[in-house]
N, C-alpha and C. Protein backbone atom coordinates (compact mmCIF):
# COMPACT_ATOMS: atom_id res chain seq x y z
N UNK A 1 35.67 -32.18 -24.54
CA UNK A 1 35.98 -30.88 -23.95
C UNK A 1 37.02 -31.09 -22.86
N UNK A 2 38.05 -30.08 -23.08
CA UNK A 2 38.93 -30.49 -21.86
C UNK A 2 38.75 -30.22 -20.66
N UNK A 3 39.04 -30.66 -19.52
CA UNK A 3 38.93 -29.98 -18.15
C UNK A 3 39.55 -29.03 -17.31
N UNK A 4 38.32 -28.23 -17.00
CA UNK A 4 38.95 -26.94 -16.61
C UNK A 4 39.86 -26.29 -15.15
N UNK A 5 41.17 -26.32 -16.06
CA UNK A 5 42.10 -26.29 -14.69
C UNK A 5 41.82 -25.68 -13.17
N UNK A 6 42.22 -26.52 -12.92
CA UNK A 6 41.98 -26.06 -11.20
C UNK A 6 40.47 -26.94 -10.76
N UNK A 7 39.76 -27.48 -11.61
CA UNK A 7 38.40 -26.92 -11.19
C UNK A 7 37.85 -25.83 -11.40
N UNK A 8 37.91 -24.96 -12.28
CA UNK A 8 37.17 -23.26 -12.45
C UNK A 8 35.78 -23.62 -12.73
N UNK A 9 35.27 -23.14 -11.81
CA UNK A 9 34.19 -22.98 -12.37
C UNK A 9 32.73 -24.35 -13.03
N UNK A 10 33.51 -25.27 -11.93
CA UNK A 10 32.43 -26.73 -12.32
C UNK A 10 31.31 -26.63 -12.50
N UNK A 11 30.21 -25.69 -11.29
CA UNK A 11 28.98 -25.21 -11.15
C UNK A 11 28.07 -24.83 -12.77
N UNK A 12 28.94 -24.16 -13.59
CA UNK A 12 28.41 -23.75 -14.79
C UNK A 12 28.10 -25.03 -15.93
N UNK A 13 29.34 -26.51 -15.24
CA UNK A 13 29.27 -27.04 -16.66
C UNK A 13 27.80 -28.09 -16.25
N UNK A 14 28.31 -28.66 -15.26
CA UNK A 14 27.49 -29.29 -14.58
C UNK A 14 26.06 -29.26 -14.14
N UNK A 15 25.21 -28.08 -14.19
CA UNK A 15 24.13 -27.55 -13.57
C UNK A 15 23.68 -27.28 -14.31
N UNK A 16 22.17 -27.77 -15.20
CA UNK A 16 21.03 -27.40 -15.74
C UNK A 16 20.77 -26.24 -15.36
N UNK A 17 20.83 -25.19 -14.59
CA UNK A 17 19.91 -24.45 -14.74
C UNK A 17 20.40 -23.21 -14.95
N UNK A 18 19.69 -22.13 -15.36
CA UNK A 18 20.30 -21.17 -16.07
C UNK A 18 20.66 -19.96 -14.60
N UNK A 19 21.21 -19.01 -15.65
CA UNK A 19 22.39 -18.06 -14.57
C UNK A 19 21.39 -17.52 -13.68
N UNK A 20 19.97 -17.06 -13.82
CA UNK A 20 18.98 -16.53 -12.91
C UNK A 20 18.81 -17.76 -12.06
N UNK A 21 18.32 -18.43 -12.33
CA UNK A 21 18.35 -19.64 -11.18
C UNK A 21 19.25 -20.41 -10.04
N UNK A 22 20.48 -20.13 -10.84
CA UNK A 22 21.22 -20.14 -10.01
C UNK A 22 21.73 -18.99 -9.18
N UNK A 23 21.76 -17.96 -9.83
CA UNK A 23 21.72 -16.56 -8.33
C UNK A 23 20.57 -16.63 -7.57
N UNK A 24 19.62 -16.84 -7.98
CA UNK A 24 18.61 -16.99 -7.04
C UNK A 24 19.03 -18.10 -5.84
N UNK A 25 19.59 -19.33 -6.16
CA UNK A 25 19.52 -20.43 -5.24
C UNK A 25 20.91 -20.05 -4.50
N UNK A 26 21.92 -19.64 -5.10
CA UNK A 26 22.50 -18.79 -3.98
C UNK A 26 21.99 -17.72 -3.07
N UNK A 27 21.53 -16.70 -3.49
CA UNK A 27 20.75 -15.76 -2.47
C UNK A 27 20.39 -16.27 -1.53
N UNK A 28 19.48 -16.93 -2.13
CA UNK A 28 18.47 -18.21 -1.00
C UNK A 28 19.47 -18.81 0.33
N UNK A 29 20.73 -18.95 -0.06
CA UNK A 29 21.24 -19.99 0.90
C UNK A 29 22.17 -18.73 1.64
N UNK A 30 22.33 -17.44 1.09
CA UNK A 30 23.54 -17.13 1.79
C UNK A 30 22.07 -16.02 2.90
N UNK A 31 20.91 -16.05 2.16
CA UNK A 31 19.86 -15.42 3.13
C UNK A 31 19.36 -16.08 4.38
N UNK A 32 19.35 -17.79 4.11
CA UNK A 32 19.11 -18.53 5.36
C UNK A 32 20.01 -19.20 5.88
N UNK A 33 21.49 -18.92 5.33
CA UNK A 33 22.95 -19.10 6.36
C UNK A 33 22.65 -17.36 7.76
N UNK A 34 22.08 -17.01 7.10
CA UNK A 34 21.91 -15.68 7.53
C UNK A 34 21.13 -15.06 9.07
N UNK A 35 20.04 -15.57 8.15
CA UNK A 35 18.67 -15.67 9.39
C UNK A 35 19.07 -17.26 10.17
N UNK A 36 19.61 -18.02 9.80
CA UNK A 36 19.41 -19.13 10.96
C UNK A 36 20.43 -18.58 11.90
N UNK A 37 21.29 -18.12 11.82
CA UNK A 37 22.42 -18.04 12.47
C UNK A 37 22.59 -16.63 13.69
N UNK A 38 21.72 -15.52 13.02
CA UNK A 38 20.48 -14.71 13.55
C UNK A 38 20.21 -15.53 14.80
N UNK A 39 18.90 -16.50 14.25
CA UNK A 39 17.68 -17.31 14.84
C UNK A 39 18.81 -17.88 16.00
N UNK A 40 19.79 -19.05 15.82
CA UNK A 40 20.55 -19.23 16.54
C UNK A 40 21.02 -18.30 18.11
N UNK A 41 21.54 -17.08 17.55
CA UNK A 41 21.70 -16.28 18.26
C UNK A 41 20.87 -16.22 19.27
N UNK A 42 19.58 -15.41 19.03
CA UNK A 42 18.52 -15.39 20.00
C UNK A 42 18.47 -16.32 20.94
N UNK A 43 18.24 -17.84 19.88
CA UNK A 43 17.67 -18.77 20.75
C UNK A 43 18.67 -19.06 22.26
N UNK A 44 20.22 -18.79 21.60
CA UNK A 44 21.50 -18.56 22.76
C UNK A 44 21.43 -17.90 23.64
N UNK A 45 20.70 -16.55 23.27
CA UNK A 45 20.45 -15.38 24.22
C UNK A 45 19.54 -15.50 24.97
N UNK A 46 18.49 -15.96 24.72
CA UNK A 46 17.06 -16.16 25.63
C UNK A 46 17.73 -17.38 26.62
N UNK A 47 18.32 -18.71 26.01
CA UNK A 47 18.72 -19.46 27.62
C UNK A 47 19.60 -18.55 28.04
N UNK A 48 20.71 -18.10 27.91
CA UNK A 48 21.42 -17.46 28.56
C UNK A 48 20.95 -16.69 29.98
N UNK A 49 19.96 -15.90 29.10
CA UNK A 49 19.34 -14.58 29.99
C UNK A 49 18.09 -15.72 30.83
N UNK A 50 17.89 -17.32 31.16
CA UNK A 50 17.06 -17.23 31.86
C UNK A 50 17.64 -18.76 32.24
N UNK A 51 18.96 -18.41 32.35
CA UNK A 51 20.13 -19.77 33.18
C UNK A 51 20.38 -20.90 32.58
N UNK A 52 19.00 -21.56 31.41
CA UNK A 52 19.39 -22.34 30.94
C UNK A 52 20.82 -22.40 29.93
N UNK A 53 21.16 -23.34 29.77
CA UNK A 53 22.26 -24.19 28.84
C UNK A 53 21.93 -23.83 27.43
N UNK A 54 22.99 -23.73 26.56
CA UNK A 54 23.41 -23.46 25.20
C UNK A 54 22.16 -24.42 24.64
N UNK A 55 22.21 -24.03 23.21
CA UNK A 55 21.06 -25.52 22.78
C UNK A 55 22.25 -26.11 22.55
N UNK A 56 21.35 -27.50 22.17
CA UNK A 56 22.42 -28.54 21.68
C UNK A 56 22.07 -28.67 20.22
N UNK A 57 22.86 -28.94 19.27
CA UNK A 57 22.69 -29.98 18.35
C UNK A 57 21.62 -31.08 18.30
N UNK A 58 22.26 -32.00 19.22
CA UNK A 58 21.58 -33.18 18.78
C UNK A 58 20.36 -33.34 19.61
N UNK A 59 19.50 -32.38 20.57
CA UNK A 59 18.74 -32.09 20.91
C UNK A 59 17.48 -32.28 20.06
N UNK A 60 16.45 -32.81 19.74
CA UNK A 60 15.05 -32.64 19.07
C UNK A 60 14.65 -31.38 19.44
N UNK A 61 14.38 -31.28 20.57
CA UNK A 61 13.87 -29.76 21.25
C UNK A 61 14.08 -28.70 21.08
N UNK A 62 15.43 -28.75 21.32
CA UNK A 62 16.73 -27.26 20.68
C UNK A 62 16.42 -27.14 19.43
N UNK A 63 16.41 -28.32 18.85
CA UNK A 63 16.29 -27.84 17.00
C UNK A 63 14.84 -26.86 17.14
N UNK A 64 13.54 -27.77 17.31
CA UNK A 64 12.60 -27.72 17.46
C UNK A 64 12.56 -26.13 17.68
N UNK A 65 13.17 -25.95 18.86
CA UNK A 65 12.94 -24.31 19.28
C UNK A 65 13.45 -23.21 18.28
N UNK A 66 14.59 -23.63 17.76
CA UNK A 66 15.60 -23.01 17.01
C UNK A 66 14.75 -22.50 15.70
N UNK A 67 13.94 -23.62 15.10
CA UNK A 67 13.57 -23.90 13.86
C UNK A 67 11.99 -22.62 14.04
N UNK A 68 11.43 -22.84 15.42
CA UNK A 68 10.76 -21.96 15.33
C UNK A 68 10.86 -20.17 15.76
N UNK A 69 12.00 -20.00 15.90
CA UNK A 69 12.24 -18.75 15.98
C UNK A 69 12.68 -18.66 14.59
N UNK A 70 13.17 -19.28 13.92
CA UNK A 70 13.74 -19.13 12.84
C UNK A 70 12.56 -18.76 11.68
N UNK A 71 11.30 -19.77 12.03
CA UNK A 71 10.38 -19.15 11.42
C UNK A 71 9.71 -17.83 11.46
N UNK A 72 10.00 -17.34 13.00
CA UNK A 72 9.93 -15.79 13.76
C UNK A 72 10.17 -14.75 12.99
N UNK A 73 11.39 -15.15 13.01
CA UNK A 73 12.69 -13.97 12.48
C UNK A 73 12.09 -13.75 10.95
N UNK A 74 12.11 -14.81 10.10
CA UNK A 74 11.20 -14.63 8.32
C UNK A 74 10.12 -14.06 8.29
N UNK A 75 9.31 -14.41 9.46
CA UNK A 75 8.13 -13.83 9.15
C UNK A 75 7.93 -12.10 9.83
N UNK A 76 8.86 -11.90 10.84
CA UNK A 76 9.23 -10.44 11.34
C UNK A 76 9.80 -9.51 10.25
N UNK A 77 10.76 -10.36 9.58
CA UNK A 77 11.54 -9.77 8.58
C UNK A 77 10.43 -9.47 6.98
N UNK A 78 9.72 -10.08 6.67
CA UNK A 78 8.24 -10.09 5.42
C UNK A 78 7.81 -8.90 6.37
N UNK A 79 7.02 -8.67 7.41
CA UNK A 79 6.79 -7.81 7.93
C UNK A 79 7.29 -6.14 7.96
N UNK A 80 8.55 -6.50 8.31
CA UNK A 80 9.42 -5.30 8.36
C UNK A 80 9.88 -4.77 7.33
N UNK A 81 9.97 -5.60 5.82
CA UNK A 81 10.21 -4.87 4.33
C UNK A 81 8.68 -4.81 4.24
N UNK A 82 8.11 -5.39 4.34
CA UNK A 82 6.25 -5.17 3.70
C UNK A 82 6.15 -3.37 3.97
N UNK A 83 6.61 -2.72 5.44
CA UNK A 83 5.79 -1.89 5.78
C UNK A 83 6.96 -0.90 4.94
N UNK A 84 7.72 -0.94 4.22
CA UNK A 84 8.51 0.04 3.97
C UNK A 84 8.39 -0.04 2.43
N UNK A 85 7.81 -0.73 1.83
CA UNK A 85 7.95 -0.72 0.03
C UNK A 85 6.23 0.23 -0.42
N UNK A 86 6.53 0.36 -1.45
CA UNK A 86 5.32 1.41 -1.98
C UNK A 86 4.34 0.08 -2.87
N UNK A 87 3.27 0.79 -2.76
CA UNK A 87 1.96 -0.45 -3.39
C UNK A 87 2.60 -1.43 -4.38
N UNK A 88 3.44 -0.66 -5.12
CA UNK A 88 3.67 -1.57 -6.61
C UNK A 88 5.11 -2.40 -6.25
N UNK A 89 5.78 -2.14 -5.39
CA UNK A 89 6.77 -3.25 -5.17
C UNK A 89 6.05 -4.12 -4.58
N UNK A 90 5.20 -4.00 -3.30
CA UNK A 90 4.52 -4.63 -2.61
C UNK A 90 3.78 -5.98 -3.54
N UNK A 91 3.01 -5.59 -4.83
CA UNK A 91 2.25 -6.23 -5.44
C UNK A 91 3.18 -6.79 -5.58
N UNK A 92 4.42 -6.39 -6.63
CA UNK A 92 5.79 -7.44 -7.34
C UNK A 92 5.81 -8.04 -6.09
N UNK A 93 5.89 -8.33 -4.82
CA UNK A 93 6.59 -9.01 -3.50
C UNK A 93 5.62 -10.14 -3.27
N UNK A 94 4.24 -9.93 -3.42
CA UNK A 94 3.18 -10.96 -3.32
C UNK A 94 3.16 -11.98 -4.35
N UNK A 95 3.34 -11.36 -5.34
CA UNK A 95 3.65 -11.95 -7.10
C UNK A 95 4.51 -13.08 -7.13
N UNK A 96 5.64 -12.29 -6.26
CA UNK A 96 7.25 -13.25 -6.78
C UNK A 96 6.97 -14.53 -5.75
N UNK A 97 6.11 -14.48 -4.83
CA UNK A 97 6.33 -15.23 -3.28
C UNK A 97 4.84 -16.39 -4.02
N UNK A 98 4.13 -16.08 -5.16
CA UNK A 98 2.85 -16.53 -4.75
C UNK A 98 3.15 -18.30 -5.55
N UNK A 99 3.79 -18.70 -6.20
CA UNK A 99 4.10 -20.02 -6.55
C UNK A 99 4.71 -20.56 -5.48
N UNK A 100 5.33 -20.26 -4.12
CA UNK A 100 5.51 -21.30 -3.17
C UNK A 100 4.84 -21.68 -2.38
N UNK A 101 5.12 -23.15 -1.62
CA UNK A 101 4.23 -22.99 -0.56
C UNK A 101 4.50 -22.48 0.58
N UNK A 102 2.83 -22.06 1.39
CA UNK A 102 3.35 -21.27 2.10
C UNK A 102 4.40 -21.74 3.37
N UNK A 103 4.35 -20.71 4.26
CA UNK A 103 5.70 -21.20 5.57
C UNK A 103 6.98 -20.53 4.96
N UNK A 104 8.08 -21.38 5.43
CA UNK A 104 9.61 -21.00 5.37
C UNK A 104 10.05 -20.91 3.78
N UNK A 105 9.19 -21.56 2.91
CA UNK A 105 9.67 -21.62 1.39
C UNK A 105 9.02 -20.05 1.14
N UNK A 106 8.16 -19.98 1.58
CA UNK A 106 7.50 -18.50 0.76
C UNK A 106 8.27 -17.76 1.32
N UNK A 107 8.28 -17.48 2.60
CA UNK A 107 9.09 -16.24 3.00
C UNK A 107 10.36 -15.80 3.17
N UNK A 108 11.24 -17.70 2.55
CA UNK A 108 12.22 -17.02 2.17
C UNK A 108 12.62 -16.65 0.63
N UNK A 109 11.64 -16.88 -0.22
CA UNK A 109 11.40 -16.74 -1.37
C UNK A 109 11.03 -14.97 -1.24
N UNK A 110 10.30 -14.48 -0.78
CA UNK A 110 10.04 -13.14 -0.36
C UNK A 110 11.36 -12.26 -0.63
N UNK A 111 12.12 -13.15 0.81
CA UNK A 111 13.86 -12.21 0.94
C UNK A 111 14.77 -12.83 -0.23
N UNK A 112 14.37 -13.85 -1.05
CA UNK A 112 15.52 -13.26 -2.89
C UNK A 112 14.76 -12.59 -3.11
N UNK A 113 13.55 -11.90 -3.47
CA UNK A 113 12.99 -10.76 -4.31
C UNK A 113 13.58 -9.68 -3.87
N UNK A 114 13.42 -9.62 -2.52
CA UNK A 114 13.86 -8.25 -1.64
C UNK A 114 15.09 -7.88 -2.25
N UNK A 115 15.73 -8.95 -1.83
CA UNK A 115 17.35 -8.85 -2.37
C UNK A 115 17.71 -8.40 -3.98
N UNK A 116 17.29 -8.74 -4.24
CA UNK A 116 17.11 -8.50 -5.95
C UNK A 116 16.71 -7.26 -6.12
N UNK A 117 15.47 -6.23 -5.21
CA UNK A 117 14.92 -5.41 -5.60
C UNK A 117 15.39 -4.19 -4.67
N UNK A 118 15.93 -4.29 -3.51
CA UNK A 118 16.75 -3.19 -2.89
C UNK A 118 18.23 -3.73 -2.67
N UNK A 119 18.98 -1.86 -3.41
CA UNK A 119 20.37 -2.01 -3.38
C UNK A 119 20.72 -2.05 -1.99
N UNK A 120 20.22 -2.13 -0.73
CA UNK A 120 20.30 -1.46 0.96
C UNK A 120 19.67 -2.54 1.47
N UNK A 121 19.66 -4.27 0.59
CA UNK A 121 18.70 -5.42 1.05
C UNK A 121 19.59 -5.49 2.51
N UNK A 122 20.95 -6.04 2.53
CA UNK A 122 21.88 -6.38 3.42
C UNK A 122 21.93 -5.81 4.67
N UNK A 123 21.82 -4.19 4.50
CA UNK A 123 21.83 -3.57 5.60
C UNK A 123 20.78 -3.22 6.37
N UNK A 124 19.11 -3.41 5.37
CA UNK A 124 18.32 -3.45 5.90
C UNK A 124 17.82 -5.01 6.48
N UNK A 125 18.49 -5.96 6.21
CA UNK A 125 18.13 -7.17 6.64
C UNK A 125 18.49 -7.50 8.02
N UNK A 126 19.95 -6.37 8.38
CA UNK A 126 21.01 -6.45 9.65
C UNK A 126 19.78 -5.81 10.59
N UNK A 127 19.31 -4.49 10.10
CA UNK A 127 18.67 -3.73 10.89
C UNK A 127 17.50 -4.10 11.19
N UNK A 128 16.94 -4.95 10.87
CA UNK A 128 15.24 -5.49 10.85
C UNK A 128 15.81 -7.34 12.02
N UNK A 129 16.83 -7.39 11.63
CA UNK A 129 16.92 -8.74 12.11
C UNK A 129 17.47 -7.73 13.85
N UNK A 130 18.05 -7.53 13.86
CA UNK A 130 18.36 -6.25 15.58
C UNK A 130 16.72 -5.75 16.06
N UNK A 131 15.77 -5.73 15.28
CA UNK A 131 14.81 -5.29 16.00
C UNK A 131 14.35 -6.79 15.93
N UNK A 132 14.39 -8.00 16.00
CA UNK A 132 13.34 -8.88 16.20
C UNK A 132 13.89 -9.29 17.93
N UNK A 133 12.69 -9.84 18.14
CA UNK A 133 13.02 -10.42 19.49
C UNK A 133 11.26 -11.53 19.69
N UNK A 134 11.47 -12.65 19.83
CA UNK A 134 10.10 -13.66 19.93
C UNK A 134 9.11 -12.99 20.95
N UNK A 135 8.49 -12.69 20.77
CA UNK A 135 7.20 -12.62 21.61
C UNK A 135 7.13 -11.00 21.95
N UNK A 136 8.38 -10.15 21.89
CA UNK A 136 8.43 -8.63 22.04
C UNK A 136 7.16 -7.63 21.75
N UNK A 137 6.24 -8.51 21.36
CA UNK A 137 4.73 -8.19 21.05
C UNK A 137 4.13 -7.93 22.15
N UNK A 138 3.86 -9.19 22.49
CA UNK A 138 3.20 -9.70 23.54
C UNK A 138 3.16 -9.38 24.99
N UNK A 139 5.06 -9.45 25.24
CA UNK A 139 5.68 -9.09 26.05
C UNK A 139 5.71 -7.31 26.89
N UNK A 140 5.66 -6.84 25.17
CA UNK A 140 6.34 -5.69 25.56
C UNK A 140 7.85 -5.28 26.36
N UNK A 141 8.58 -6.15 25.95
CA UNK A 141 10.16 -5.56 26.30
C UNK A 141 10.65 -4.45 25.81
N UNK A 142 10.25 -4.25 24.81
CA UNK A 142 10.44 -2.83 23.98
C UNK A 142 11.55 -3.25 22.95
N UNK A 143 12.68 -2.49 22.91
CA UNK A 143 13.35 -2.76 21.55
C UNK A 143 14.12 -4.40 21.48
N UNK A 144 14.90 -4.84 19.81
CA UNK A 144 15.65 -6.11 20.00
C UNK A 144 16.52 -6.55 20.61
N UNK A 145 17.15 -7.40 21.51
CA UNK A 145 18.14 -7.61 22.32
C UNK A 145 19.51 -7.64 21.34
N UNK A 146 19.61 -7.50 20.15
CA UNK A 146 20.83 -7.21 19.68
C UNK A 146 21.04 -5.65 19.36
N UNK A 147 19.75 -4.61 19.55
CA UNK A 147 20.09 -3.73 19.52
C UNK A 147 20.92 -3.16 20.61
N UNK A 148 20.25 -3.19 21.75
CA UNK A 148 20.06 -3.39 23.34
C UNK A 148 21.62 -3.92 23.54
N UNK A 149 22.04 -5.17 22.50
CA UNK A 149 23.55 -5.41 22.89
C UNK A 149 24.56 -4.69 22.74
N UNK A 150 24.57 -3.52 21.38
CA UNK A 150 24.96 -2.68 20.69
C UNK A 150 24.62 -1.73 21.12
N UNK A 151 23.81 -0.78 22.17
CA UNK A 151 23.58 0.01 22.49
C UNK A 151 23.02 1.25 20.85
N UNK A 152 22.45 0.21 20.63
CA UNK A 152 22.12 0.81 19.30
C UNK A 152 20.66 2.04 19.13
N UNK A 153 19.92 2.53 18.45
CA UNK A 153 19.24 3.77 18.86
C UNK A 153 17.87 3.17 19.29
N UNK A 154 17.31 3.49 20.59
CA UNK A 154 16.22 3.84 21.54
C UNK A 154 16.28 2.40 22.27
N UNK A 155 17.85 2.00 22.05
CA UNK A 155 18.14 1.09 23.14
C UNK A 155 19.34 1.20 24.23
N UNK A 156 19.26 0.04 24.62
CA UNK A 156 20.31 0.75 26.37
C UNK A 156 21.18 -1.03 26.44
N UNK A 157 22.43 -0.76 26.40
CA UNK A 157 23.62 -1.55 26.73
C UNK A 157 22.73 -2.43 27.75
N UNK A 158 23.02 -4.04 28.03
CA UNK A 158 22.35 -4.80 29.07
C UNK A 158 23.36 -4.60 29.78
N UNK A 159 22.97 -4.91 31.38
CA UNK A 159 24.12 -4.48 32.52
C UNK A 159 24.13 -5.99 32.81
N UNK A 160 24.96 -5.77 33.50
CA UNK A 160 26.16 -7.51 33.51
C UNK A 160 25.48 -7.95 34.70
């Protein structure tokens, strides 16, 4: 077989697995390029707003912290589509999630279904990820600090 100019398209010749599997494992990566970078954010914003220093990279700790907001944000986000789908997507959502294990594989296994199953996944993923904020439970700060950054609705611009 000859080779296909430029490179077109290597992914197809090369890769066992079929065309569902592979949209899926894209989803997957462009969903947790997504949320980490989200997660990132926060974790920037919370030292910011309390003097500490940027994380680092090569930090254990920083990761450490990073990795667990990151788990935050997935599991805020399962939360925040859970309360908006009707019984029978809901079931399909438990269904599609129930062969992983649980943690960060299930729930981001959760958001390809989502994605797959609402045309408004993207924009509801923007809007659910603006309302998270770690501990905003607990705390009671009230709305997400990226809403709050955006002066976005039943939030207020932060003052300098």
């Amino acid at each position: 077989m000859a080779e296909q100019p430029f490179g077109a398209f290597p992914h197809q010749h090369r890769d066992p697995r079929g065309l569902r599997e592979r949209i899926d494992a894209q989803l997957r990566d462009r969903i947790e390029e997504a949320v980490e970078h989200a997660s990132l954010a926060v974790v920037a914003e919370q030292r910011r707003r309390a003097g500490r220093p940027a994380p680092e990279p090569s930090s254990a700790a920083d990761r450490r912290e990073w990795e667990a907001v990151t788990l935050g944000l997935l599991g805020h986000l399962r939360a925040a589509f859970d309360a908006t789908l009707d019984p029978a997507e809901r079931a399909r959502l438990v269904e599609a999630e129930a062969p992983h294990a649980a943690g960060r594989d299930r729930l981001l296994a959760a958001q390809v279904f989502l994605a797959r199953l609402l045309p408004d996944y993207w924009q509801r993923l923007e809007t659910h990820q603006a309302a998270f904020e770690p501990g905003e439970a607990a705390s009671g700060r009230g709305p997400g600090w990226l809403r709050r950054l955006f002066g976005g609705a039943g939030g207020r611009a932060p003052s300098s």
